[in-house]
C-alpha atoms as a PDB file:
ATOM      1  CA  UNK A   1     -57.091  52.449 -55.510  1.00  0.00           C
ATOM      2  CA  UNK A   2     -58.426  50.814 -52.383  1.00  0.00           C
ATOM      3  CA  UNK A   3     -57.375  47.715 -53.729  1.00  0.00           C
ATOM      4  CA  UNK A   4     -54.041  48.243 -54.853  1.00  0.00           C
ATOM      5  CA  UNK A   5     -53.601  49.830 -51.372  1.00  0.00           C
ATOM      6  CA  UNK A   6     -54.811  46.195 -49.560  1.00  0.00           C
ATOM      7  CA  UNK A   7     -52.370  44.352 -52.121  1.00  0.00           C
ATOM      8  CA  UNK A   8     -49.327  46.993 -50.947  1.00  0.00           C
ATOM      9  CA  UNK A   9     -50.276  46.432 -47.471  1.00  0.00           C
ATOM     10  CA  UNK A  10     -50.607  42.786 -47.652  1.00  0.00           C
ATOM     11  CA  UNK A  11     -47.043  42.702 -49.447  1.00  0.00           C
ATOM     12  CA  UNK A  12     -45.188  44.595 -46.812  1.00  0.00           C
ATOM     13  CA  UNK A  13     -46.664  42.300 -43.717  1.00  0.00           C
ATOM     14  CA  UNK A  14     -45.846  39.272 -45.937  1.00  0.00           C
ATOM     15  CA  UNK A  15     -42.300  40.732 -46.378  1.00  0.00           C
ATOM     16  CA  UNK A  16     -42.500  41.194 -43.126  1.00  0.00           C
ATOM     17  CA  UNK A  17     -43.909  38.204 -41.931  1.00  0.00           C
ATOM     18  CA  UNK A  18     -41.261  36.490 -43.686  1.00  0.00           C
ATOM     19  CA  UNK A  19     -38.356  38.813 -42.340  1.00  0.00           C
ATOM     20  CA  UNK A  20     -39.549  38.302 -38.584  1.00  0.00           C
ATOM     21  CA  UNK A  21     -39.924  34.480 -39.668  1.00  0.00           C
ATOM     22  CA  UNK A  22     -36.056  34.318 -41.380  1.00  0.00           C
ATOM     23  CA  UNK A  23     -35.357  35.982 -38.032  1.00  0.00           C
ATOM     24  CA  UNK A  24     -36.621  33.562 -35.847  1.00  0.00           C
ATOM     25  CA  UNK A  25     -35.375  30.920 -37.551  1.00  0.00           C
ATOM     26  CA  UNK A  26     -32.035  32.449 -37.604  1.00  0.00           C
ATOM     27  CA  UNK A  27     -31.729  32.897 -33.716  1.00  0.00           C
ATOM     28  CA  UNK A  28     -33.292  29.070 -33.225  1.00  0.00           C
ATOM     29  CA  UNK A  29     -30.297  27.686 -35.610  1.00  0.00           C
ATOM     30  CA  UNK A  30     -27.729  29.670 -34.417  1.00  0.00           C
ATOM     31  CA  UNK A  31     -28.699  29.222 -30.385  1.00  0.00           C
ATOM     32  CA  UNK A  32     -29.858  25.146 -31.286  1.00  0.00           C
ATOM     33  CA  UNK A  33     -27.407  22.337 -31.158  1.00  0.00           C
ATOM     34  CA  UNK A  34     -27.930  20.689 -34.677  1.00  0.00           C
ATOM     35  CA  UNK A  35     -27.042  17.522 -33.618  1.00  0.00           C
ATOM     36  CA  UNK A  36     -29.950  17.343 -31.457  1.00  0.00           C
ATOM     37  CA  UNK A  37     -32.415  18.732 -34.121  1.00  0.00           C
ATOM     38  CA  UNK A  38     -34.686  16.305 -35.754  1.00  0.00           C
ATOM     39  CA  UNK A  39     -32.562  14.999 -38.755  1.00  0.00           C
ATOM     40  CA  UNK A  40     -35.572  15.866 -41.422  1.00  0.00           C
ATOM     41  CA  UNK A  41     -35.563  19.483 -40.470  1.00  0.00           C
ATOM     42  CA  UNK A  42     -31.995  19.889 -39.964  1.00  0.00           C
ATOM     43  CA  UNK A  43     -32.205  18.194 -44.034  1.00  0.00           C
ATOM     44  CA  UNK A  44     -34.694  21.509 -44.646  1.00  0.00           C
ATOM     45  CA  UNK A  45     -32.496  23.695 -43.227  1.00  0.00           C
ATOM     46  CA  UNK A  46     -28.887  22.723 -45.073  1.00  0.00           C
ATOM     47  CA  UNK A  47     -31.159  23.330 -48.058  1.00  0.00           C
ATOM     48  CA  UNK A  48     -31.978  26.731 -47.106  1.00  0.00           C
ATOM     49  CA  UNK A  49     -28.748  29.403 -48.322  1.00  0.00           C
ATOM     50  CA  UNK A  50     -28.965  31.327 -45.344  1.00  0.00           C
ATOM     51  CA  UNK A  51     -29.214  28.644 -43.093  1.00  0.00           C
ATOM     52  CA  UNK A  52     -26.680  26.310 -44.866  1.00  0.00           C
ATOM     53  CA  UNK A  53     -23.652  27.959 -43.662  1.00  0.00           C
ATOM     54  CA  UNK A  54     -25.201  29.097 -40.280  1.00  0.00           C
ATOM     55  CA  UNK A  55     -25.389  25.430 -39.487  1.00  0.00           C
ATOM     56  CA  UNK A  56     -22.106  23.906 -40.655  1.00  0.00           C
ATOM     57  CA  UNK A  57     -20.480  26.976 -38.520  1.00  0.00           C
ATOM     58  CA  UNK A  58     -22.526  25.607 -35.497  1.00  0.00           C
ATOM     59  CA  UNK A  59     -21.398  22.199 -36.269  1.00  0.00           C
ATOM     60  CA  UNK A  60     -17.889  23.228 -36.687  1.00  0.00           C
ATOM     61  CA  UNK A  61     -18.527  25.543 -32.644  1.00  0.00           C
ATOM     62  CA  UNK A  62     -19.861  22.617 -31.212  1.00  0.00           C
ATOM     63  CA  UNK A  63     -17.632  20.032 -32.698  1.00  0.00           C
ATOM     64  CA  UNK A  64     -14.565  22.629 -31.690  1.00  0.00           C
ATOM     65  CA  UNK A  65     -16.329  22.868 -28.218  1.00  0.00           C
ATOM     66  CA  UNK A  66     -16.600  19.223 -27.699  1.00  0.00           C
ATOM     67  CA  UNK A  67     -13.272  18.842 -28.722  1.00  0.00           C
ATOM     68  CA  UNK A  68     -12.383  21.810 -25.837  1.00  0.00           C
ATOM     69  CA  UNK A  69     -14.815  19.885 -23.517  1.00  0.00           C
ATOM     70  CA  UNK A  70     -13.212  16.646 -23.848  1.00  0.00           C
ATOM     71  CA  UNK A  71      -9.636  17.430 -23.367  1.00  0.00           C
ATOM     72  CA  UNK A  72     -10.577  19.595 -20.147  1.00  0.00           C
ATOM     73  CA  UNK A  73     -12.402  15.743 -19.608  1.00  0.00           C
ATOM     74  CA  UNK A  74      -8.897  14.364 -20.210  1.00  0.00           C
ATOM     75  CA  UNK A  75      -6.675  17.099 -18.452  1.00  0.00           C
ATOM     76  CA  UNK A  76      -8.998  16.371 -15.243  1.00  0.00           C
ATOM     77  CA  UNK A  77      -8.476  12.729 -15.631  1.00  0.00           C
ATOM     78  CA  UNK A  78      -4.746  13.144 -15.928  1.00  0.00           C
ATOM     79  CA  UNK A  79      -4.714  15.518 -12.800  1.00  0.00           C
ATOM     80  CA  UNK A  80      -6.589  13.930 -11.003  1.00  0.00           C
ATOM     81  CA  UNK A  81      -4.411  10.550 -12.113  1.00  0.00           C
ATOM     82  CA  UNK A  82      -1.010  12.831 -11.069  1.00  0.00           C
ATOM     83  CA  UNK A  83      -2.692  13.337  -7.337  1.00  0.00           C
ATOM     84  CA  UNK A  84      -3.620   9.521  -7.384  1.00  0.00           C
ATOM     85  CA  UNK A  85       0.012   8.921  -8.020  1.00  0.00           C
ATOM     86  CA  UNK A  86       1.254  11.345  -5.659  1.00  0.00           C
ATOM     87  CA  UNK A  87      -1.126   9.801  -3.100  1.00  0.00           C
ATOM     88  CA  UNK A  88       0.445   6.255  -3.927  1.00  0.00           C
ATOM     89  CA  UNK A  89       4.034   7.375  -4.307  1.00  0.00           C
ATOM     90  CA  UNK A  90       3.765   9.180  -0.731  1.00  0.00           C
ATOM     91  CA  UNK A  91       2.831   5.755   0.436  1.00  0.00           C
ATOM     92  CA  UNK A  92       5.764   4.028  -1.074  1.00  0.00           C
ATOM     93  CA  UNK A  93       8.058   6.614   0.756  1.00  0.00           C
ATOM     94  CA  UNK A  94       6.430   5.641   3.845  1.00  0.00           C
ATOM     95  CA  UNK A  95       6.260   2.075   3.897  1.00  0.00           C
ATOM     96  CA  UNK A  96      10.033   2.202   2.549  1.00  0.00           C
ATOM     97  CA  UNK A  97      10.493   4.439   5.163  1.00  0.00           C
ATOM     98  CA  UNK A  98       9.081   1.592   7.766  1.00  0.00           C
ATOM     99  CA  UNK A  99      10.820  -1.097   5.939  1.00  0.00           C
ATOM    100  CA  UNK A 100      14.180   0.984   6.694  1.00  0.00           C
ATOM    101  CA  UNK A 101      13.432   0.991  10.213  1.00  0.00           C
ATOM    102  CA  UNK A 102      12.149  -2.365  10.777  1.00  0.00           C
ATOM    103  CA  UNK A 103      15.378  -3.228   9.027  1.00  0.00           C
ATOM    104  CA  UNK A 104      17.559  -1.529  11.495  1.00  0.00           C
ATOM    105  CA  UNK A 105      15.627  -3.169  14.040  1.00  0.00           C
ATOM    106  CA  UNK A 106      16.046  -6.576  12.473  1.00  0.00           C
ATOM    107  CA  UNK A 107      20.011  -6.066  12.397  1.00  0.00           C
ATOM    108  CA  UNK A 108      19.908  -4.625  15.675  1.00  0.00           C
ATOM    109  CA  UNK A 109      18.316  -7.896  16.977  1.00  0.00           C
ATOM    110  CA  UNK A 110      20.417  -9.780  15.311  1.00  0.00           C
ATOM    111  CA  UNK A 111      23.764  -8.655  16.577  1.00  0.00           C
ATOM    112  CA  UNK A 112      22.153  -9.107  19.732  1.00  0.00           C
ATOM    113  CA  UNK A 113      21.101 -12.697  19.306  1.00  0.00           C
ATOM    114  CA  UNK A 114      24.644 -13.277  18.089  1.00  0.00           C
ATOM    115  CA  UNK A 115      26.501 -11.593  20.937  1.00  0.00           C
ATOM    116  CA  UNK A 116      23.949 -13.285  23.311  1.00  0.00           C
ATOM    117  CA  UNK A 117      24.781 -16.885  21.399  1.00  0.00           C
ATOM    118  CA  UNK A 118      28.408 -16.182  21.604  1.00  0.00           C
ATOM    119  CA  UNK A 119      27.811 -15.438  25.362  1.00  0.00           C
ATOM    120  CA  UNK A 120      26.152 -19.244  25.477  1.00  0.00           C
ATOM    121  CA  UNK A 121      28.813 -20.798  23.616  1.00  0.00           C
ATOM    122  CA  UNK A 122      31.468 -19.496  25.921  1.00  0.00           C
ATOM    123  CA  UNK A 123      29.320 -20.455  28.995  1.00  0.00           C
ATOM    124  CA  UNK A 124      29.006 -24.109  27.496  1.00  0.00           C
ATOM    125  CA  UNK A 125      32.577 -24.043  27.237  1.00  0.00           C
ATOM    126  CA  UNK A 126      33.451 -22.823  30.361  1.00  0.00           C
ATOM    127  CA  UNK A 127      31.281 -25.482  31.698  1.00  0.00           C
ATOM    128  CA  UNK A 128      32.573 -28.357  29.791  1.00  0.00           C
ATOM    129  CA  UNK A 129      36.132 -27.172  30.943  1.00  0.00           C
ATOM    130  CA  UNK A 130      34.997 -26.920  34.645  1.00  0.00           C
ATOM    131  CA  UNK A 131      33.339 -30.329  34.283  1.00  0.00           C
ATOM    132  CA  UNK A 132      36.646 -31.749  32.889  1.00  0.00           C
ATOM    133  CA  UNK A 133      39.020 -30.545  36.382  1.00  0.00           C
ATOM    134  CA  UNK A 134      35.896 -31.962  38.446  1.00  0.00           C
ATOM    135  CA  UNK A 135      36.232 -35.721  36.464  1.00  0.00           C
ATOM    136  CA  UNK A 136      39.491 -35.125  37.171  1.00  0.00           C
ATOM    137  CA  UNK A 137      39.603 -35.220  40.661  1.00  0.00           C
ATOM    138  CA  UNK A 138      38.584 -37.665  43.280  1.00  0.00           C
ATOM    139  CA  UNK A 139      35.078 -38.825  43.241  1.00  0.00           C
ATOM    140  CA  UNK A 140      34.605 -38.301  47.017  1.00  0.00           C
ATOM    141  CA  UNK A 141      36.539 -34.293  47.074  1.00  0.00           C
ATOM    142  CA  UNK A 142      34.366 -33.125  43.906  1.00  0.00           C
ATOM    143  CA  UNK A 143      31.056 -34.439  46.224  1.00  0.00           C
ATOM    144  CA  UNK A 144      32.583 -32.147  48.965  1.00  0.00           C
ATOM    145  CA  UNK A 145      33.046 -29.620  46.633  1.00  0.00           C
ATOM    146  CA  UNK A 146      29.108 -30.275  45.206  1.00  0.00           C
ATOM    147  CA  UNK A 147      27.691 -29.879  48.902  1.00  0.00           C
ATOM    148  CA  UNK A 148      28.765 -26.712  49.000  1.00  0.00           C
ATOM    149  CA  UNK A 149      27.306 -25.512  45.868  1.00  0.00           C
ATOM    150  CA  UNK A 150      23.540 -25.043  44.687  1.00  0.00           C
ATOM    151  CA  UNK A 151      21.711 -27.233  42.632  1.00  0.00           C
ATOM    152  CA  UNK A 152      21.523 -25.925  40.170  1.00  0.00           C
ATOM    153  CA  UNK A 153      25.006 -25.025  39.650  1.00  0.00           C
ATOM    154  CA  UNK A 154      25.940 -28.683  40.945  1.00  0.00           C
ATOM    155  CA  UNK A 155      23.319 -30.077  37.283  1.00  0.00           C
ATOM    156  CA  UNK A 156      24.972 -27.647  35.135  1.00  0.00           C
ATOM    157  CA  UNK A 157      28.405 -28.770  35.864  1.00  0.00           C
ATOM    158  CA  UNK A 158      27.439 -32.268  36.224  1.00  0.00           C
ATOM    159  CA  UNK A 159      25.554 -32.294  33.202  1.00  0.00           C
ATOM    160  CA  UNK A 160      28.570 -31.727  30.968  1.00  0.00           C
ATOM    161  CA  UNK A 161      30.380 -34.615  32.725  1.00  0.00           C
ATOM    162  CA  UNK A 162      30.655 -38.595  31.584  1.00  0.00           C
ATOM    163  CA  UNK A 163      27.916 -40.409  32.815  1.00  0.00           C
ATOM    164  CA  UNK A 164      30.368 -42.880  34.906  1.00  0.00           C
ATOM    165  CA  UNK A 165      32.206 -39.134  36.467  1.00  0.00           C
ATOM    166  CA  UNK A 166      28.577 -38.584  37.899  1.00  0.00           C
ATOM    167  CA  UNK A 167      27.370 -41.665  39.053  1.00  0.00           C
ATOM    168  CA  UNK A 168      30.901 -41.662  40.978  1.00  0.00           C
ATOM    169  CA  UNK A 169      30.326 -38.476  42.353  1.00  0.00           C
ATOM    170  CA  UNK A 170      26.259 -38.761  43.333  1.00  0.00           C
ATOM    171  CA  UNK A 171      27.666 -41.797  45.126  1.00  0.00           C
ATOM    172  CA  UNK A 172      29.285 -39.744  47.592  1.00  0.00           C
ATOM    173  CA  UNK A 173      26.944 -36.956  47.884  1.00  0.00           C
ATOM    174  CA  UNK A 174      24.747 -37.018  50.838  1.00  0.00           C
ATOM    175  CA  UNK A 175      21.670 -38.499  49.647  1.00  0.00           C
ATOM    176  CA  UNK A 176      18.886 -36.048  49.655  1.00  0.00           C
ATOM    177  CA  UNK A 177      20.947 -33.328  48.184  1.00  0.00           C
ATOM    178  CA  UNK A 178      21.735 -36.146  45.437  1.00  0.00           C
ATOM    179  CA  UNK A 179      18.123 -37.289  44.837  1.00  0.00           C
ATOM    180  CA  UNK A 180      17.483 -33.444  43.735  1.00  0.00           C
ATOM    181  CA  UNK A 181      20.122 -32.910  41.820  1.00  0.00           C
ATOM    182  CA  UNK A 182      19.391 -36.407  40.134  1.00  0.00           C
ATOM    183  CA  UNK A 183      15.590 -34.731  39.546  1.00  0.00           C
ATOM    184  CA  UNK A 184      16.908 -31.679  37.458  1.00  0.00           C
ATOM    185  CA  UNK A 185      19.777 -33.894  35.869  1.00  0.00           C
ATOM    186  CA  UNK A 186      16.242 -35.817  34.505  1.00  0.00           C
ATOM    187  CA  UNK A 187      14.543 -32.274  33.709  1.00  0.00           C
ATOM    188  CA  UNK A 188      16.932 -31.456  31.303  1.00  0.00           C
END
């Protein structure tokens, strides 16, 4: 009796030796990542019924949470993409914001140099028309006229006159006076 009371005893601990063992096992497949399990027992354990569909549904959970984990991957990517974007399209807006201005400016500047050109033209015409009445006259009255007059007004006018006008004209200037006037007529 003793003996078939050892054999009953040594049944139940091997049932449940092999219960806590299924157990364990159980827990270790269902917590472990099979794609990082050593491909011979990950062979034993697709053989195993228990274990067979335990691991293809923690293939199919960590395939479906890869898949979750790589389009959060890709929806950070694209955000933070959108904010580059945003970054760079904020820029744009600025510098055609600048261009804009620098534009006005340029137009601004330009009417400027225009109206100051037109200003020039219409002195240099004046001055040609002034020169014209001075060949006009006497040789000796313009010189009277010149003494009177600075330098530098004397070269402008003179300047826009026929050379043979002048040399008339700085004939009959008193000579000092003419020997400046004849050094800015040869400055400009």
């Amino acid at each position: 009796m003793s003996s078939n009371k050892f054999k009953i005893t040594v049944f139940i601990l091997l049932i449940l030796f092999i219960i806590t063992f299924l157990f364990t096992l159980y827990f270790i497949v269902k917590s472990a990542d099979p794609s990082k399990l050593n491909p011979k027992v990950l062979s034993i354990l697709e053989k195993l019924p228990f274990t067979k569909n335990l691991i293809k549904e923690t293939n199919s959970n960590s395939t479906l949470l890869s898949k979750e984990d790589l389009l959060k991957q890709k929806e950070d990517e694209l955000k933070s993409k959108e904010e580059l974007l945003k970054q760079k399209e904020e820029e744009i807006l600025k510098k055609e914001e600048e261009l804009s201005k620098k534009e006005e400016e340029l137009k601004k500047l330009q009417a400027y140099i225009e109206e100051e050109n037109n200003k020039l033209e219409n002195n240099k015409k004046a001055m040609k028309d002034i020169a014209s009445y001075y060949e006009l006259m006497d040789p000796s009255s313009a010189a009277k006229i010149f003494e009177e007059m600075s330098v530098d007004q004397v070269t402008k006018i003179l300047s826009n006159m026929k050379k043979e006008s002048v040399s008339s004209i700085l004939s009959s200037i008193q000579p000092k006076k003419a020997a400046e006037i004849t050094k800015k007529l040869g400055n400009l």
